[in-house]
Protein backbone atom coordinates (compact mmCIF):
# COMPACT_ATOMS: atom_id res chain seq x y z
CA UNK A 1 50.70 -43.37 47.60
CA UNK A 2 50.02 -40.33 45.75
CA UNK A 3 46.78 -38.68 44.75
CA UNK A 4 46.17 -36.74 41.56
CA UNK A 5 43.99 -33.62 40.87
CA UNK A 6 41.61 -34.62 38.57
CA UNK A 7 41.69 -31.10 37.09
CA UNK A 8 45.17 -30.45 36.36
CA UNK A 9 47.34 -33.58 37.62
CA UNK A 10 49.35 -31.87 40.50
CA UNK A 11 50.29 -35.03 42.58
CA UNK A 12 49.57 -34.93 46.51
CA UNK A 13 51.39 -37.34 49.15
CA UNK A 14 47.92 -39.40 50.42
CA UNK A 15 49.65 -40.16 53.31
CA UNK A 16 50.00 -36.61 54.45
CA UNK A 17 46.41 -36.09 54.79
CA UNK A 18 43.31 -37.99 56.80
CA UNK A 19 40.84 -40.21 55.11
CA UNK A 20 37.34 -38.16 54.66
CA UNK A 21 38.89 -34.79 54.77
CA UNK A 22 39.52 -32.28 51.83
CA UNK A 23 42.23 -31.50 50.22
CA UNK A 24 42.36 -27.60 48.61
CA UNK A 25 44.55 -28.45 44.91
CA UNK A 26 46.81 -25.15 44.36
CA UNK A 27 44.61 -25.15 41.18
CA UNK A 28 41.54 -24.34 43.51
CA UNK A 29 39.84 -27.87 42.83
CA UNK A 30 38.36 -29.56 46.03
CA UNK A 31 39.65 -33.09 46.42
CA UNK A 32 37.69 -35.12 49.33
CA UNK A 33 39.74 -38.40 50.39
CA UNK A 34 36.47 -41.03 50.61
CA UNK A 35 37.71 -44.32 52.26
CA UNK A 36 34.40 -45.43 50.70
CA UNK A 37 34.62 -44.26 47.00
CA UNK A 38 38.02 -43.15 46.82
CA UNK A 39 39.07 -40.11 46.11
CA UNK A 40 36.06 -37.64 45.11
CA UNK A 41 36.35 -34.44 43.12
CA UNK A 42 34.17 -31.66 44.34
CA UNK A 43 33.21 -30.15 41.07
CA UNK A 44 30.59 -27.68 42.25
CA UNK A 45 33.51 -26.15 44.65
CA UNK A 46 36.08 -26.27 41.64
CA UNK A 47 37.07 -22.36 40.50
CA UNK A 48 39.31 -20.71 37.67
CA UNK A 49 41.96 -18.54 39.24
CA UNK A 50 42.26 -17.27 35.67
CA UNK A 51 38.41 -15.90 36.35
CA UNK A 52 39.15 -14.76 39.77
CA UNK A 53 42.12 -12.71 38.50
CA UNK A 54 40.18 -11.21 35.95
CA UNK A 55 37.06 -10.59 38.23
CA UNK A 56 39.62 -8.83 40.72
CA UNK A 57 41.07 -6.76 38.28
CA UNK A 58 37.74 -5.64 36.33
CA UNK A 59 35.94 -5.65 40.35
CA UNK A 60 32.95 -7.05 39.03
């Protein structure tokens, strides 16, 4: 079974990871595998790399 990243649809293997932990996308969204409500995007935790580049290369 294969999860999706709600933010930019990169496809995970479920069965690779444990129910209730989090999963880091490569897009930097937080995905957290709820047995209860399913699978639960962490939007608070959820950063651009395309701002973190640009913050890294400006150092502010």
């Amino acid at each position: 079974m294969a999860i999706i990243c709600p933010k930019c649809k990169h496809q995970y293997d479920v069965t690779l990871f444990q129910f209730g932990s989090v999963v880091e996308c490569d897009c930097g969204a937080r995905i957290k595998l709820d047995p209860r409500k399913g699978i639960v995007l962490e939007r608070q935790n959820i950063r651009n790399k395309e701002e973190d580049s640009e913050q890294s290369r400006t150092g502010k």
